[in-house]
C-alpha atoms as a PDB file:
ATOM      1  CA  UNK A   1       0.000   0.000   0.000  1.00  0.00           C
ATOM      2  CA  UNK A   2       1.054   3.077  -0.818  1.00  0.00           C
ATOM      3  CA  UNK A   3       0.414   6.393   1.614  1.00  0.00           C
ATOM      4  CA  UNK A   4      -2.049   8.757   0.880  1.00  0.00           C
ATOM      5  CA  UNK A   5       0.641  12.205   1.033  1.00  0.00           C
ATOM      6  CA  UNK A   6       2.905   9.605  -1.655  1.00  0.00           C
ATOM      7  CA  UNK A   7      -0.163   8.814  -4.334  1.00  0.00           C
ATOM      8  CA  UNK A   8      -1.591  12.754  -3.855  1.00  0.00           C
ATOM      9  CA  UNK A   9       1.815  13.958  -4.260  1.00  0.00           C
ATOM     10  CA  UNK A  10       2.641  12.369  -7.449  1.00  0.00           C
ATOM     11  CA  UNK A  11      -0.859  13.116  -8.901  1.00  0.00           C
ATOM     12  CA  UNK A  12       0.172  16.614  -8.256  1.00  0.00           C
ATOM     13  CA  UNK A  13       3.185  15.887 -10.389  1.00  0.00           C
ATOM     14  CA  UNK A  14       1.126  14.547 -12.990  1.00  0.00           C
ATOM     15  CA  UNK A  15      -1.512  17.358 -12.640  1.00  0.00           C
ATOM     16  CA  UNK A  16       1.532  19.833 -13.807  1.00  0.00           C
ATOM     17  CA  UNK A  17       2.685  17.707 -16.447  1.00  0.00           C
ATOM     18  CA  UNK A  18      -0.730  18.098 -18.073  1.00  0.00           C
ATOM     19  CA  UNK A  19      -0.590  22.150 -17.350  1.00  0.00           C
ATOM     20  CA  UNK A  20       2.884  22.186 -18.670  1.00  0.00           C
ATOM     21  CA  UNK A  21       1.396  20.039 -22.256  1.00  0.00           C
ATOM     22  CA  UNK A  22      -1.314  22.376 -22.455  1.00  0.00           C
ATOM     23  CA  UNK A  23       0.889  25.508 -22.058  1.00  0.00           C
ATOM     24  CA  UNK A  24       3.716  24.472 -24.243  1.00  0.00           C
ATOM     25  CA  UNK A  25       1.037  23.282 -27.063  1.00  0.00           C
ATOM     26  CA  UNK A  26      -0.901  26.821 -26.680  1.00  0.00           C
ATOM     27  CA  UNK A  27       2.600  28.695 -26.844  1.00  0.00           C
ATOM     28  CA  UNK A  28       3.714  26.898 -29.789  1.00  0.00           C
ATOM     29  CA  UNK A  29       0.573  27.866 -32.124  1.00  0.00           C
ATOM     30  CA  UNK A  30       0.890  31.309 -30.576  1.00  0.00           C
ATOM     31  CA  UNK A  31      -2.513  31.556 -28.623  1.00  0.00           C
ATOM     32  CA  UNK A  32      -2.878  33.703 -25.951  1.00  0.00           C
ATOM     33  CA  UNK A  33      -0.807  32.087 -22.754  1.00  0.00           C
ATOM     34  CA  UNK A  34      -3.280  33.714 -19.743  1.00  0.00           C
ATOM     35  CA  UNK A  35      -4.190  31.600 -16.638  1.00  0.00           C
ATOM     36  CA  UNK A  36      -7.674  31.105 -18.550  1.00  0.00           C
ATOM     37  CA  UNK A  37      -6.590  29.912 -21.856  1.00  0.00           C
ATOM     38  CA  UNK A  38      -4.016  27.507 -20.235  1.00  0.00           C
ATOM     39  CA  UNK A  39      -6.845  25.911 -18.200  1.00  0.00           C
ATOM     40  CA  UNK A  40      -9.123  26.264 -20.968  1.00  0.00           C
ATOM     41  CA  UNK A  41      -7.399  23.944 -23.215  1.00  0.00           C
ATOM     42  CA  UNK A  42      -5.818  21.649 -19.880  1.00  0.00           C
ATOM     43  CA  UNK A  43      -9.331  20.707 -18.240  1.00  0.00           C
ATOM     44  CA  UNK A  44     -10.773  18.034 -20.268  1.00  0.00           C
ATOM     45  CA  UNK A  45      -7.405  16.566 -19.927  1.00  0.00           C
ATOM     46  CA  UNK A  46      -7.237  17.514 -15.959  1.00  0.00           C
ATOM     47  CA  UNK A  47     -10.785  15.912 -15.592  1.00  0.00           C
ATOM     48  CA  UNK A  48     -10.146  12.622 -17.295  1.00  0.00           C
ATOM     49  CA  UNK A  49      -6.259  12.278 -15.255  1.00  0.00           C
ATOM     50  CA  UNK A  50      -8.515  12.684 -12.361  1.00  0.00           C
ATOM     51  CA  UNK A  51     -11.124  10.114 -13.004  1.00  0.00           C
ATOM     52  CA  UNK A  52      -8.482   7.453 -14.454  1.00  0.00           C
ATOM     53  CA  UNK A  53      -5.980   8.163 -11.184  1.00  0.00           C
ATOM     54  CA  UNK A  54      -8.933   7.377  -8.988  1.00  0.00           C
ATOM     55  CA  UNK A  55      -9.884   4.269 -11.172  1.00  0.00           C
ATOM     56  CA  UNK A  56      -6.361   3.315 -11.059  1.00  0.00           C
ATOM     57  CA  UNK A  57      -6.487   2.823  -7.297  1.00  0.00           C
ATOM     58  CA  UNK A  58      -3.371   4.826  -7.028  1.00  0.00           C
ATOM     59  CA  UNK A  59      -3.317   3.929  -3.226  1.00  0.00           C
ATOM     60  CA  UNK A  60      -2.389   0.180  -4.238  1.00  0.00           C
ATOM     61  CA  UNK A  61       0.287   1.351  -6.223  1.00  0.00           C
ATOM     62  CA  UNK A  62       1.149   5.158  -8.090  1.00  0.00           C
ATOM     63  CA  UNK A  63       4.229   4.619  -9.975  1.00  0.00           C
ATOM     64  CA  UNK A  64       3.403   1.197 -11.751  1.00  0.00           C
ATOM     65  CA  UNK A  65       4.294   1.297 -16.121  1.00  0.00           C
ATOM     66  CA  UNK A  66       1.961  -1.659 -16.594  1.00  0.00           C
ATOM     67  CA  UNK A  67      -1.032  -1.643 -16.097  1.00  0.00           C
ATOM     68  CA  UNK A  68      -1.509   1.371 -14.112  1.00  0.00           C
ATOM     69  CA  UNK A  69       0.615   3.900 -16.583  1.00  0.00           C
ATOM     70  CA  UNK A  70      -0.718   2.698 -19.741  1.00  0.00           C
ATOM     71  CA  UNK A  71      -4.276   2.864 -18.191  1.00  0.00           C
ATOM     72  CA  UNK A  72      -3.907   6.709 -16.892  1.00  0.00           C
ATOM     73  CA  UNK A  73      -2.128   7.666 -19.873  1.00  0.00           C
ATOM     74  CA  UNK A  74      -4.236   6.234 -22.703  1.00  0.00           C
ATOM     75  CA  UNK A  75      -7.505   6.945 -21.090  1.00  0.00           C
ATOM     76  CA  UNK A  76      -6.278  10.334 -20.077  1.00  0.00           C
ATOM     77  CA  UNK A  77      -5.735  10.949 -24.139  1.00  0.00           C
ATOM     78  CA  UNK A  78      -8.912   9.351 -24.770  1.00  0.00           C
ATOM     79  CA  UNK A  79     -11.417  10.784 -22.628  1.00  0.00           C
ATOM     80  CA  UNK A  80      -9.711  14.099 -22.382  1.00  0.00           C
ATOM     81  CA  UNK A  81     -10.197  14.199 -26.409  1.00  0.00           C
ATOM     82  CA  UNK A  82     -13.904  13.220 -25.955  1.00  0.00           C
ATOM     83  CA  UNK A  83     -14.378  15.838 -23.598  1.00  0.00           C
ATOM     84  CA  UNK A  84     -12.288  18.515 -25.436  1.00  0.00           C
ATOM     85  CA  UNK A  85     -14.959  17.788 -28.190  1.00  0.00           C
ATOM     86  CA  UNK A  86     -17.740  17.972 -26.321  1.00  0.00           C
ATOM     87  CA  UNK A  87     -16.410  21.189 -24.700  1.00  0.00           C
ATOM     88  CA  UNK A  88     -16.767  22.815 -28.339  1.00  0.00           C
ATOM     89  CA  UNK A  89     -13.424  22.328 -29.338  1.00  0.00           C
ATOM     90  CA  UNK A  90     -11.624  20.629 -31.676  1.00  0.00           C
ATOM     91  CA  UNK A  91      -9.486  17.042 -31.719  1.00  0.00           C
ATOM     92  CA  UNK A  92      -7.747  17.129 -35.399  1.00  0.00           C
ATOM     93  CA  UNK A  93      -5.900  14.648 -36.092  1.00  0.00           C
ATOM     94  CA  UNK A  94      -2.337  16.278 -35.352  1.00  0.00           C
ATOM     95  CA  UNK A  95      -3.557  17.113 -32.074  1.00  0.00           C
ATOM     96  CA  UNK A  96      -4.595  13.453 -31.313  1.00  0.00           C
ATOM     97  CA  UNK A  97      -1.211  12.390 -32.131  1.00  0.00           C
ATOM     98  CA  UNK A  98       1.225  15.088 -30.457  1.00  0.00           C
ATOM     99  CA  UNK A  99      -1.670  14.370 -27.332  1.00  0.00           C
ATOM    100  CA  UNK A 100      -0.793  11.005 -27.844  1.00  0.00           C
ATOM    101  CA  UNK A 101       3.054  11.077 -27.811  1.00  0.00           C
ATOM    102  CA  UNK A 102       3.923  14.266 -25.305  1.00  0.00           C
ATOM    103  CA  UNK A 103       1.052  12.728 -22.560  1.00  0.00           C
ATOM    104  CA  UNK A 104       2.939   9.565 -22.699  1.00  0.00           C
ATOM    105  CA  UNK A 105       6.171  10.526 -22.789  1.00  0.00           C
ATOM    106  CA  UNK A 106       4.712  12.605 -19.551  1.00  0.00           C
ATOM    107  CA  UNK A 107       3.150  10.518 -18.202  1.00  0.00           C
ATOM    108  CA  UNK A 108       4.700   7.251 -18.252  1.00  0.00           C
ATOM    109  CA  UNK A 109       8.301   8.954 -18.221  1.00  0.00           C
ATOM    110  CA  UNK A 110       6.988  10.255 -14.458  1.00  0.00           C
ATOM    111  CA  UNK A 111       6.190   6.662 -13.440  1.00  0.00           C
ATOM    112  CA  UNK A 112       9.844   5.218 -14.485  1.00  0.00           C
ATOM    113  CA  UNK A 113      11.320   8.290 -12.745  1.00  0.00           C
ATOM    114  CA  UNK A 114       9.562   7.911  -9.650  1.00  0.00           C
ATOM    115  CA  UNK A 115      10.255   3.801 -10.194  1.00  0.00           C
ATOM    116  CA  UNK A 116      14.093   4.038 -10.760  1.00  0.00           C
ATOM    117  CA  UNK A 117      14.177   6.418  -7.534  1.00  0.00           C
ATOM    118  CA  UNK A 118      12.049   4.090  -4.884  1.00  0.00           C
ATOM    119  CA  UNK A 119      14.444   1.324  -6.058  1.00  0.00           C
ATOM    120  CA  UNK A 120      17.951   3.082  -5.411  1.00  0.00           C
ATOM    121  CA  UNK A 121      16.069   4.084  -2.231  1.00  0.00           C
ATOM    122  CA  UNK A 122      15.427   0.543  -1.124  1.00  0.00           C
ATOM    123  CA  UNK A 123      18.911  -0.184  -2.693  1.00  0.00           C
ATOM    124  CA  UNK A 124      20.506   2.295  -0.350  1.00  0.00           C
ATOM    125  CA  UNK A 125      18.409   1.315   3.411  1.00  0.00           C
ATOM    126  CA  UNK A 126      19.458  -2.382   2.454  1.00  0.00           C
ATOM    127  CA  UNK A 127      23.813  -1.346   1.929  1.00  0.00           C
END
């Protein structure tokens, strides 16, 4: 089991990786980089992290690749896309990709991070 600060805290890290997709994809088509337009284009893709974290049961275990990571990041893209179109706005086919590739990268790269450090952790109490 994993403890409730350690599963909240790395949701928080994945929470900014999201903001930080959102605000490097509005900055490189030159929209407007305000709070508003940031979290404009980042909340259907806030909302679904949210709901696939909790179905995740990130308590049991935050940082696992497989399943866990390929869950959270695939239905992140996937829902967050749905509800980016229902929002009003649009899911071209670029976007799907880059969404795709960068929310992996981001999100999965976070989970072998966080992996590689809680081994040379357990590494170092057992020296």
């Amino acid at each position: 089991m994993t403890s409730r600060k350690t599963w909240i805290a790395y949701f928080a890290i994945d929470v900014v990786l999201v903001l930080i997709f959102a605000l490097s994809g509005r900055g490189s088509h030159q929209h407007s980089l305000t709070i508003l337009g940031v979290l404009q284009t980042a909340t259907p893709f806030l909302l679904a992290l949210a709901a696939l974290t909790l179905l995740s049961r990130p308590w049991v275990n935050h940082s696992r690749i497989w399943p866990t990571g390929i869950l959270v990041w695939l239905g992140t893209v996937a829902l967050g896309l749905a509800l980016r179109v229902l929002f009003g706005a649009t899911a071209a086919v670029p976007f799907i990709i880059v969404a795709t590739i960068v929310l992996g990268v981001f999100l999965l790269g976070r989970r072998a991070v966080t992996t590689l450090i809680a081994r040379r952790r357990v590494r170092a109490s057992e020296s």
